[in-house]
PDB file of N, CA and C in Angstrom:
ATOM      1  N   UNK A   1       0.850  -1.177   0.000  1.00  0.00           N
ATOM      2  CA  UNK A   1       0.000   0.000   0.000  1.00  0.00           C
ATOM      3  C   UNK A   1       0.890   1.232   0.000  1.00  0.00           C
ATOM      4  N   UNK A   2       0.558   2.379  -0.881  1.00  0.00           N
ATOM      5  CA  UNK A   2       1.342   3.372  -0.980  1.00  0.00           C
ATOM      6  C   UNK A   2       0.966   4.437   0.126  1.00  0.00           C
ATOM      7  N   UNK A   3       2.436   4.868   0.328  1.00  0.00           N
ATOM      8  CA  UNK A   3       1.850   6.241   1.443  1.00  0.00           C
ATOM      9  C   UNK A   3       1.801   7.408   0.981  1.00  0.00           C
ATOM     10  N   UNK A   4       0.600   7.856   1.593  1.00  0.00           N
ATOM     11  CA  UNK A   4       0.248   9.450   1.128  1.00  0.00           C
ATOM     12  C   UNK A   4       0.613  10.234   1.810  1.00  0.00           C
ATOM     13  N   UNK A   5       1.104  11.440   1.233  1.00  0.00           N
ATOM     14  CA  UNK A   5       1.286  12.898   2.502  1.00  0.00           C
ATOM     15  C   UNK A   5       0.418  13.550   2.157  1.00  0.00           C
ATOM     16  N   UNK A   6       0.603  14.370   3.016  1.00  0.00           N
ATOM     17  CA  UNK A   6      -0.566  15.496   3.210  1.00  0.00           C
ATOM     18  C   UNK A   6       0.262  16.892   2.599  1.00  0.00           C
ATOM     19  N   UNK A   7       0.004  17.604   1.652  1.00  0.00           N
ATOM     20  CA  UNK A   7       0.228  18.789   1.287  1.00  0.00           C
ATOM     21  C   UNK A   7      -0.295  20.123   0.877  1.00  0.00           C
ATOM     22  N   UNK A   8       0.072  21.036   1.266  1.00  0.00           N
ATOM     23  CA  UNK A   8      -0.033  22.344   0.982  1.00  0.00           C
ATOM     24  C   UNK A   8      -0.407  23.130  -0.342  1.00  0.00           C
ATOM     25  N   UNK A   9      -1.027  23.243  -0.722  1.00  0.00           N
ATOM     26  CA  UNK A   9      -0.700  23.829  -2.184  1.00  0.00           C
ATOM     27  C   UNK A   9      -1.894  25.119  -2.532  1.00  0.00           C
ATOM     28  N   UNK A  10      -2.187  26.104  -3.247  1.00  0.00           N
ATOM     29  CA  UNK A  10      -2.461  27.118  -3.255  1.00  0.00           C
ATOM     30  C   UNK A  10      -3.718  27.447  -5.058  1.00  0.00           C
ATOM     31  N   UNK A  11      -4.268  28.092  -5.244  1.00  0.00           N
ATOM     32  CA  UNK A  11      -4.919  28.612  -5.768  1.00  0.00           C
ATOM     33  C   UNK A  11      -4.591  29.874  -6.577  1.00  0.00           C
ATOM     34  N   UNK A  12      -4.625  29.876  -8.067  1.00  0.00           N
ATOM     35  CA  UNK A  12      -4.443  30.664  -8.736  1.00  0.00           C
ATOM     36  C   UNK A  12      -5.407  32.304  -9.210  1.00  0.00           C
ATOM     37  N   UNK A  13      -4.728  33.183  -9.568  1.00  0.00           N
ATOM     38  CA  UNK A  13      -6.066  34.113  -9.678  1.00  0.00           C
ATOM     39  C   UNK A  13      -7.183  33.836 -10.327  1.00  0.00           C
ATOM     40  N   UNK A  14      -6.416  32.287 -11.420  1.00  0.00           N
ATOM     41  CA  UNK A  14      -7.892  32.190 -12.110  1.00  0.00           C
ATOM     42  C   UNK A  14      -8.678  30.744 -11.400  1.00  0.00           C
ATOM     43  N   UNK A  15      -8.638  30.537 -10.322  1.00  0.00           N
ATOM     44  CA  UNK A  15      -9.239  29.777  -9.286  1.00  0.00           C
ATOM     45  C   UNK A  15      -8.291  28.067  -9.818  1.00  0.00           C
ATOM     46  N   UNK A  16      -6.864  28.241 -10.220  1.00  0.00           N
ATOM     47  CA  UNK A  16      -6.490  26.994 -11.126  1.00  0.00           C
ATOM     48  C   UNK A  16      -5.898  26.674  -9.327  1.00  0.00           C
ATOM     49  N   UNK A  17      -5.851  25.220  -9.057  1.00  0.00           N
ATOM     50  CA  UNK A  17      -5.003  24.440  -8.311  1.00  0.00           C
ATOM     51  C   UNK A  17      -3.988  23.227  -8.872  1.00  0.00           C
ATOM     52  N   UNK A  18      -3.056  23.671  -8.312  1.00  0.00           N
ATOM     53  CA  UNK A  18      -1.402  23.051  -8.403  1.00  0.00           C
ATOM     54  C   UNK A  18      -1.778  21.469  -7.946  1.00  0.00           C
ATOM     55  N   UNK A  19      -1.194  20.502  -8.641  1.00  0.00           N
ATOM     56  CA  UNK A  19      -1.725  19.161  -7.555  1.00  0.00           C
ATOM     57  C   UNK A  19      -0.499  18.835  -7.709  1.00  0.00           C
ATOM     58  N   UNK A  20       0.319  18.696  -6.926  1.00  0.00           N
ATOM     59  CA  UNK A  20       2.074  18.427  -6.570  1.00  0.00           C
ATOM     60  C   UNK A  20       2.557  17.315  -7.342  1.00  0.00           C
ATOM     61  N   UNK A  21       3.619  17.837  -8.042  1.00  0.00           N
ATOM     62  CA  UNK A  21       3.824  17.182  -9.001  1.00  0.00           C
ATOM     63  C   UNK A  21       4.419  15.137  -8.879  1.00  0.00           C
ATOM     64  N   UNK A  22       4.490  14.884  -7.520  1.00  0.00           N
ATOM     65  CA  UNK A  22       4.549  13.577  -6.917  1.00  0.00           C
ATOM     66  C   UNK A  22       3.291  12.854  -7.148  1.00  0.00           C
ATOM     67  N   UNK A  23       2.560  13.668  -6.914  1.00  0.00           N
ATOM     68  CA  UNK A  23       1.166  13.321  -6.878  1.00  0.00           C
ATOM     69  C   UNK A  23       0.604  12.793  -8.193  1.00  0.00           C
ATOM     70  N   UNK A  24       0.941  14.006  -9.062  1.00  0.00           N
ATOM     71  CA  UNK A  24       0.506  14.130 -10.205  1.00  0.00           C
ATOM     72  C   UNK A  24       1.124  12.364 -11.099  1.00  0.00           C
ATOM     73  N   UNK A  25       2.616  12.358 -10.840  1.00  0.00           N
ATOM     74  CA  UNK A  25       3.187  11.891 -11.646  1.00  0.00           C
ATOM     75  C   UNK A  25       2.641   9.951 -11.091  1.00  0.00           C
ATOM     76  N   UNK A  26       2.618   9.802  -9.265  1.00  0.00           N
ATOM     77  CA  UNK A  26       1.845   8.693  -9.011  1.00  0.00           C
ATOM     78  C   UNK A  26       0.299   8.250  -9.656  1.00  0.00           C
ATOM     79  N   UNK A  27      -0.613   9.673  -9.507  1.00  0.00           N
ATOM     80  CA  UNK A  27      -1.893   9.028 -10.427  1.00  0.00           C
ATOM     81  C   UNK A  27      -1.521   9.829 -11.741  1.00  0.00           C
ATOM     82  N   UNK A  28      -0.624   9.270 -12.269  1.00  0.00           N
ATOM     83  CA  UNK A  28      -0.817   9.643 -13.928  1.00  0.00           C
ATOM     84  C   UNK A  28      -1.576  10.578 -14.016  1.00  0.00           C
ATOM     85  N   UNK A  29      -1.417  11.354 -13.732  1.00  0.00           N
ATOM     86  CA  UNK A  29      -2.179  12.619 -13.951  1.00  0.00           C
ATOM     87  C   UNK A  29      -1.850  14.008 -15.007  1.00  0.00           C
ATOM     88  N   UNK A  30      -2.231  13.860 -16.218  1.00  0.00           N
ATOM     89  CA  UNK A  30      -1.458  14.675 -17.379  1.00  0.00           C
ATOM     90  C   UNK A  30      -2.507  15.695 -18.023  1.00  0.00           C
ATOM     91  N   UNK A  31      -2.132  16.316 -18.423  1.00  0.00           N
ATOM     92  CA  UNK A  31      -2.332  17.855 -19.260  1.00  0.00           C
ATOM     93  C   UNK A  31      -4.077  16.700 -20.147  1.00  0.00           C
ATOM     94  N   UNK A  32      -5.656  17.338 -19.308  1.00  0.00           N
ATOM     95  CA  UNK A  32      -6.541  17.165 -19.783  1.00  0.00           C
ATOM     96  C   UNK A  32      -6.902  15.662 -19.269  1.00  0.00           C
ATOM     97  N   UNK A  33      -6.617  15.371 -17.952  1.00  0.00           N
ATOM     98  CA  UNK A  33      -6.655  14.388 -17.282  1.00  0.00           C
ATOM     99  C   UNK A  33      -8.207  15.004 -16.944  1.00  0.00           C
ATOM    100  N   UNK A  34      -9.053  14.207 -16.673  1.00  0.00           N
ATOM    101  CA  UNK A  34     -10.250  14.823 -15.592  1.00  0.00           C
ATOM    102  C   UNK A  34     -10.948  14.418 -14.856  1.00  0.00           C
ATOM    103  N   UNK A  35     -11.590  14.986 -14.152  1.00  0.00           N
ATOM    104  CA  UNK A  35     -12.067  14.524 -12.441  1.00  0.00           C
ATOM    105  C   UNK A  35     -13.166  15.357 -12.154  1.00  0.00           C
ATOM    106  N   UNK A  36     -13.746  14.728 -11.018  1.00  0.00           N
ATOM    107  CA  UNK A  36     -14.969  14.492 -10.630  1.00  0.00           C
ATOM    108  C   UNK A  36     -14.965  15.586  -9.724  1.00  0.00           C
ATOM    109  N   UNK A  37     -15.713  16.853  -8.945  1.00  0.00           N
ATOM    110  CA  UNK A  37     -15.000  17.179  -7.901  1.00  0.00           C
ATOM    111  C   UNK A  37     -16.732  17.680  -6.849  1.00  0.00           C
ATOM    112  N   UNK A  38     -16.462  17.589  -6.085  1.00  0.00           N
ATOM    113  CA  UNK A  38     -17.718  17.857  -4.876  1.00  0.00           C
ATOM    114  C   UNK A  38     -17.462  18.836  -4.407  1.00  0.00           C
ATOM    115  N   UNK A  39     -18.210  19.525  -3.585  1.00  0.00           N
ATOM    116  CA  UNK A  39     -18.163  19.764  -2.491  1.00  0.00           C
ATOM    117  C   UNK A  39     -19.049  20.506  -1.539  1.00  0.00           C
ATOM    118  N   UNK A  40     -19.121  20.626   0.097  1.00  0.00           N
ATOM    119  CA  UNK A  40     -19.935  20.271   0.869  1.00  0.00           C
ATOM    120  C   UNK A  40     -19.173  21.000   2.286  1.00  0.00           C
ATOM    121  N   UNK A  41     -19.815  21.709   3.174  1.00  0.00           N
ATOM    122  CA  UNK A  41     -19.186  22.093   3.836  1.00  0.00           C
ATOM    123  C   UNK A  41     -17.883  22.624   4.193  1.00  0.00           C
ATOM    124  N   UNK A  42     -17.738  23.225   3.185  1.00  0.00           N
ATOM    125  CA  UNK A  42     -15.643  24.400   2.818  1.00  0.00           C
ATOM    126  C   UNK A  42     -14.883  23.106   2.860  1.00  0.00           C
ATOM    127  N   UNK A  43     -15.054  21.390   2.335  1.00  0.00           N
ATOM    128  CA  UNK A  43     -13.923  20.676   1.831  1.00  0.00           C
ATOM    129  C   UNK A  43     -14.389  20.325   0.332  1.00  0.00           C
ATOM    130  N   UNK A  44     -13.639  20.508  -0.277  1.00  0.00           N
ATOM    131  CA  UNK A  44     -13.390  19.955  -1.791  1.00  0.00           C
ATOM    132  C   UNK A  44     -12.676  18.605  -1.847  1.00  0.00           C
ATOM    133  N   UNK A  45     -13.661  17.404  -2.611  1.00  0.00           N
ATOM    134  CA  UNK A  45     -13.179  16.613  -3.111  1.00  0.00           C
ATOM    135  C   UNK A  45     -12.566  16.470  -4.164  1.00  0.00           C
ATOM    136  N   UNK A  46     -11.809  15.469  -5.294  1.00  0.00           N
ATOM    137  CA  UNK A  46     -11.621  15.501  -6.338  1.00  0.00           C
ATOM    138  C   UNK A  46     -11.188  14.020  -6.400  1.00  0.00           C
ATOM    139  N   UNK A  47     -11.610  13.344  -7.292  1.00  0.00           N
ATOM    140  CA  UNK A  47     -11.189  12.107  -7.710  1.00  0.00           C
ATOM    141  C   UNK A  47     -10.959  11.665  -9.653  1.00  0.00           C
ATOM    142  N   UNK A  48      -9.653  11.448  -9.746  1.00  0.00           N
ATOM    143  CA  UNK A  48      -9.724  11.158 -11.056  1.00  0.00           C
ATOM    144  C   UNK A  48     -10.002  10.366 -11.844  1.00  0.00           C
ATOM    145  N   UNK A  49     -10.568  10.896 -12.762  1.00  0.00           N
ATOM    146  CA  UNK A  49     -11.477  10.049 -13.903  1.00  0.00           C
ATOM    147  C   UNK A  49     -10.901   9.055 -14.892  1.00  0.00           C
ATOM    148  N   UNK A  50     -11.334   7.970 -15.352  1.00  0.00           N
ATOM    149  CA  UNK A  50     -10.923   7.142 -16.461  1.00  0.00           C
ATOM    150  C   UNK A  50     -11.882   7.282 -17.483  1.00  0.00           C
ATOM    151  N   UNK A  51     -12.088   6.839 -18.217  1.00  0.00           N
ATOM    152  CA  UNK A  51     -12.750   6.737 -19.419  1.00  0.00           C
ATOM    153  C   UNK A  51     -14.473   6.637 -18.951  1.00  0.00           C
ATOM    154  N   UNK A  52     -14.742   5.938 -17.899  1.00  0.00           N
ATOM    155  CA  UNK A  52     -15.911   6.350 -17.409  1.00  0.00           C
ATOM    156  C   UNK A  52     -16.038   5.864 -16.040  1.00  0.00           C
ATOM    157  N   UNK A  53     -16.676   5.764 -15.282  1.00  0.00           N
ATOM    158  CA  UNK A  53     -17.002   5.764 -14.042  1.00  0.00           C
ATOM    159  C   UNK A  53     -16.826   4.202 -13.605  1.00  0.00           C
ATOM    160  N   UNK A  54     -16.325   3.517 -12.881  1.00  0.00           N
ATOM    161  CA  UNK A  54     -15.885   2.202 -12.288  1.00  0.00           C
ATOM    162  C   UNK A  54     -17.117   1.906 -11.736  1.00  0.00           C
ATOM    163  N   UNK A  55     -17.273   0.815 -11.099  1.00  0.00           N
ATOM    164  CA  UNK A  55     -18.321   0.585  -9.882  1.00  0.00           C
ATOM    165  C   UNK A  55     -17.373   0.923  -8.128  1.00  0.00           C
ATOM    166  N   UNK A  56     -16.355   0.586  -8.464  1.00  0.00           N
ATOM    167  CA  UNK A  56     -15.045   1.041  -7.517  1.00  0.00           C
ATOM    168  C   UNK A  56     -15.422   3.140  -7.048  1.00  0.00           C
ATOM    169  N   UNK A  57     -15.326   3.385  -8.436  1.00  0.00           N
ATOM    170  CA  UNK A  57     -15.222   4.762  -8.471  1.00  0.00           C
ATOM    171  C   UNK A  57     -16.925   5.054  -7.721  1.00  0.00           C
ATOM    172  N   UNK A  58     -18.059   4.768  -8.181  1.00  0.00           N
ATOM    173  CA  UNK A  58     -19.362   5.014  -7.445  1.00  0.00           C
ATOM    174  C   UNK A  58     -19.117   4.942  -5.584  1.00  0.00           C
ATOM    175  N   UNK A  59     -18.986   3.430  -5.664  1.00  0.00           N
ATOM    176  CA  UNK A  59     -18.649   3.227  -4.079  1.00  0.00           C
ATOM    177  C   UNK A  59     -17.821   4.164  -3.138  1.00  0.00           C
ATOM    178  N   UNK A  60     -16.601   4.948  -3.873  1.00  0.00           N
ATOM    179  CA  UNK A  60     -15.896   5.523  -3.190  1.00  0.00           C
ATOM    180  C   UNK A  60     -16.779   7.135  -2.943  1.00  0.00           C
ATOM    181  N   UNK A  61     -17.537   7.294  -4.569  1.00  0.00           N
ATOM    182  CA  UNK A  61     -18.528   8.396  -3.956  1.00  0.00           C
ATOM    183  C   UNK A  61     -19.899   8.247  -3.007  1.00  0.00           C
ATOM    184  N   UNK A  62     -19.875   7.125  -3.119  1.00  0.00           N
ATOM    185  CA  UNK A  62     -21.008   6.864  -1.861  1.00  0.00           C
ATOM    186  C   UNK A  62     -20.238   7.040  -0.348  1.00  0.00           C
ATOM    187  N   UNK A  63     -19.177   6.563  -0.760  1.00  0.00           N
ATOM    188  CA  UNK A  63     -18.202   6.810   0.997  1.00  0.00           C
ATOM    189  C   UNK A  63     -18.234   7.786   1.324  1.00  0.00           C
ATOM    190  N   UNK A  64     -18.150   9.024   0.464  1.00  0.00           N
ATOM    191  CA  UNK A  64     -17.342  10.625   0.833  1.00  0.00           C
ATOM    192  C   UNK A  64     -19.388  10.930   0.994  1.00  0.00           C
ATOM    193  N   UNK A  65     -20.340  10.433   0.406  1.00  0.00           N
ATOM    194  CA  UNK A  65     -21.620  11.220   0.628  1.00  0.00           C
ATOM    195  C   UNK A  65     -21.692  10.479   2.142  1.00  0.00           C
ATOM    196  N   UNK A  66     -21.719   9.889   2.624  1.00  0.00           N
ATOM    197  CA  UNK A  66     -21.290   8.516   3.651  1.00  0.00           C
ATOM    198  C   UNK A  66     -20.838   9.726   4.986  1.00  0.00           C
ATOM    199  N   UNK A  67     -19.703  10.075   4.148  1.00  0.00           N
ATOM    200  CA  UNK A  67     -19.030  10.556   5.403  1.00  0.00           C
ATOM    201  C   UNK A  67     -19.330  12.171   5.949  1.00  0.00           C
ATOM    202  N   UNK A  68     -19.886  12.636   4.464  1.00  0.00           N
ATOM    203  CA  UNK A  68     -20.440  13.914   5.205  1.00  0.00           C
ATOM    204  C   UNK A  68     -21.704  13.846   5.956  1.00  0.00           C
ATOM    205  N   UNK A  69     -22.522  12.664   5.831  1.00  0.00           N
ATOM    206  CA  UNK A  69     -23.638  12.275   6.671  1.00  0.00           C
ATOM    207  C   UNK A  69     -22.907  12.204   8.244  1.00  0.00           C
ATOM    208  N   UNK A  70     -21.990  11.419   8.236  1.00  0.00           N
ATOM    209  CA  UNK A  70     -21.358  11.495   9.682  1.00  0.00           C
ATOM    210  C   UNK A  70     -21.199  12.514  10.061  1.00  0.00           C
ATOM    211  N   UNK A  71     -20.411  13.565   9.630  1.00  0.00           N
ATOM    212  CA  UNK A  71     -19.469  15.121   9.900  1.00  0.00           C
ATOM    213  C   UNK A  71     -21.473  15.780  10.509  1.00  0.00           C
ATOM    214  N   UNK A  72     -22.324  15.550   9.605  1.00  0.00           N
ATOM    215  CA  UNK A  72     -23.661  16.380   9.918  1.00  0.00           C
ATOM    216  C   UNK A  72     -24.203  16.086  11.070  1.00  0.00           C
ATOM    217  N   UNK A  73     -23.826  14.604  11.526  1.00  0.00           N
ATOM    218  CA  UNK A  73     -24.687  13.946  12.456  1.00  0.00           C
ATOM    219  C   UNK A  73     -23.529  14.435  13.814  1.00  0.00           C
ATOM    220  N   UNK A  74     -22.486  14.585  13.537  1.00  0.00           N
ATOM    221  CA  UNK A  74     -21.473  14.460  14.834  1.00  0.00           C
ATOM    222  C   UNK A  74     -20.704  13.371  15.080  1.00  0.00           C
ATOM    223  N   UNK A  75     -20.904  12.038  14.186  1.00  0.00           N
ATOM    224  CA  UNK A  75     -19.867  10.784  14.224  1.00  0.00           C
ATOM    225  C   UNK A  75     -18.840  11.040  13.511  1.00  0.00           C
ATOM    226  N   UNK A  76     -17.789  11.761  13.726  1.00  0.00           N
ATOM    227  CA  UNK A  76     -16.696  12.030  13.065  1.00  0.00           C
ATOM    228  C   UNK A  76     -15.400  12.031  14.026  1.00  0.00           C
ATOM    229  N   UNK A  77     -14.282  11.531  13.932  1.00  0.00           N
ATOM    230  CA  UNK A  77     -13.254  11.435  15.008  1.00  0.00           C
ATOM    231  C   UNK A  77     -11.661  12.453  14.494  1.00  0.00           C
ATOM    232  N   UNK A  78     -11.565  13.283  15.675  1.00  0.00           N
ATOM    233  CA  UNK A  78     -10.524  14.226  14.762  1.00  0.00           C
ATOM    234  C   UNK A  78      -8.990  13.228  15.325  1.00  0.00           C
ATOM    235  N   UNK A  79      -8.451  13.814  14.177  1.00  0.00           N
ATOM    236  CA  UNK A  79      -7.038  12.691  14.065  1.00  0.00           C
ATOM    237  C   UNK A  79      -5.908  13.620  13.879  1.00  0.00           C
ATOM    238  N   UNK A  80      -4.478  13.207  14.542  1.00  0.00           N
ATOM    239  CA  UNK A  80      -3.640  13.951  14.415  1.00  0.00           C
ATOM    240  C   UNK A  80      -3.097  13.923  12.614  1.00  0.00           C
ATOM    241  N   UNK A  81      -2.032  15.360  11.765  1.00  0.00           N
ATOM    242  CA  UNK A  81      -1.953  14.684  11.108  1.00  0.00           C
ATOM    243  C   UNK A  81      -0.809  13.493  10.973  1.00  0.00           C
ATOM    244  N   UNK A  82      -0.729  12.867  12.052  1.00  0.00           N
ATOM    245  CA  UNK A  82       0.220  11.479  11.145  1.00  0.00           C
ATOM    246  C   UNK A  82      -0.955  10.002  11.057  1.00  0.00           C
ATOM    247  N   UNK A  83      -1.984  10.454  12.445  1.00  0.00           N
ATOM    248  CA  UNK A  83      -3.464   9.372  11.716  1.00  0.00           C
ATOM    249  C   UNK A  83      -3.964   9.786  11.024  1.00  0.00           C
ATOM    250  N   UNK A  84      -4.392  10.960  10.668  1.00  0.00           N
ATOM    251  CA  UNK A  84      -5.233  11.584   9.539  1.00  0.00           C
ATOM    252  C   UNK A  84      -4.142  10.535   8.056  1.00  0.00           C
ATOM    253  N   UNK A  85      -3.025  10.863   8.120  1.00  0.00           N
ATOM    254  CA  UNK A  85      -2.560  10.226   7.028  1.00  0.00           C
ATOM    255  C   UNK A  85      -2.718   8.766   7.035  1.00  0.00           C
ATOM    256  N   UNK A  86      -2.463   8.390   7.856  1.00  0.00           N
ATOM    257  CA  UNK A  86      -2.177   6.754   8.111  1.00  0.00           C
ATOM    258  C   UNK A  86      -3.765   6.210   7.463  1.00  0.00           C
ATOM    259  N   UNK A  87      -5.232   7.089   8.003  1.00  0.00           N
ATOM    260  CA  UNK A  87      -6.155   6.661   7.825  1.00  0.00           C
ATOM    261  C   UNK A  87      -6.496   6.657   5.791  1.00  0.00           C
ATOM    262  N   UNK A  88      -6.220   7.820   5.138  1.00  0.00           N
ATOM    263  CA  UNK A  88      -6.044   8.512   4.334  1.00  0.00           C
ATOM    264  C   UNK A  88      -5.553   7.547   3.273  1.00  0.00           C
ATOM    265  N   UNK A  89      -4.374   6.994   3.704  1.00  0.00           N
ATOM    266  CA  UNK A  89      -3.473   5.699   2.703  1.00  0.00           C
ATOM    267  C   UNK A  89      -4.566   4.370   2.249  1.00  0.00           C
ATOM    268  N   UNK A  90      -5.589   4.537   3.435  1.00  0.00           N
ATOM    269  CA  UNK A  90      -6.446   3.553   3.254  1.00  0.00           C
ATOM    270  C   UNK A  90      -7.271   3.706   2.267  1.00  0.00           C
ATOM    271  N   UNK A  91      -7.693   4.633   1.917  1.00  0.00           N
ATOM    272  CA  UNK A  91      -8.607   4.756   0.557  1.00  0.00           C
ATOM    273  C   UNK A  91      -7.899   4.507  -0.508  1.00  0.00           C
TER     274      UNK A  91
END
């Protein structure tokens, strides 16, 4: 299982985001790559796209609708970040 970090990265004047180029280069991620993106309470998701939608890829958006049901209800557990990551690698 690969490990993920957690990083920093910033917003352009024309609302463009940087996705670190480690990142980029682990999910193949190239010039007109594209993705899915949510969002719900000031976090932005984004998950990248293949040619069309997996049953893998649904499930994982049922998780993140999943989990903002938790965050609404109050079942949510805050994690330092080296569990936040550890948990994170798991998806």
């Amino acid at each position: 299982m690969e490990t993920e970090t957690v990083q920093i990265t910033r917003t352009s004047s024309k609302g463009q985001v940087v996705i670190p180029a480690n990142i980029r280069k682990r999910l193949g991620i190239m010039n007109g790559s594209m993705f899915v993106v949510t969002s719900k309470n000031g976090m932005i998701v984004m998950k990248k796209l293949n040619a069309k939608l997996s049953k893998e890829d649904l499930k994982t958006l049922e998780a993140v609708e999943e989990a903002w049901s938790d965050i609404k209800e109050g079942r949510y557990k805050v994690y330092s970040k080296k569990a936040f990551s550890r948990e994170l690698s798991k998806w």
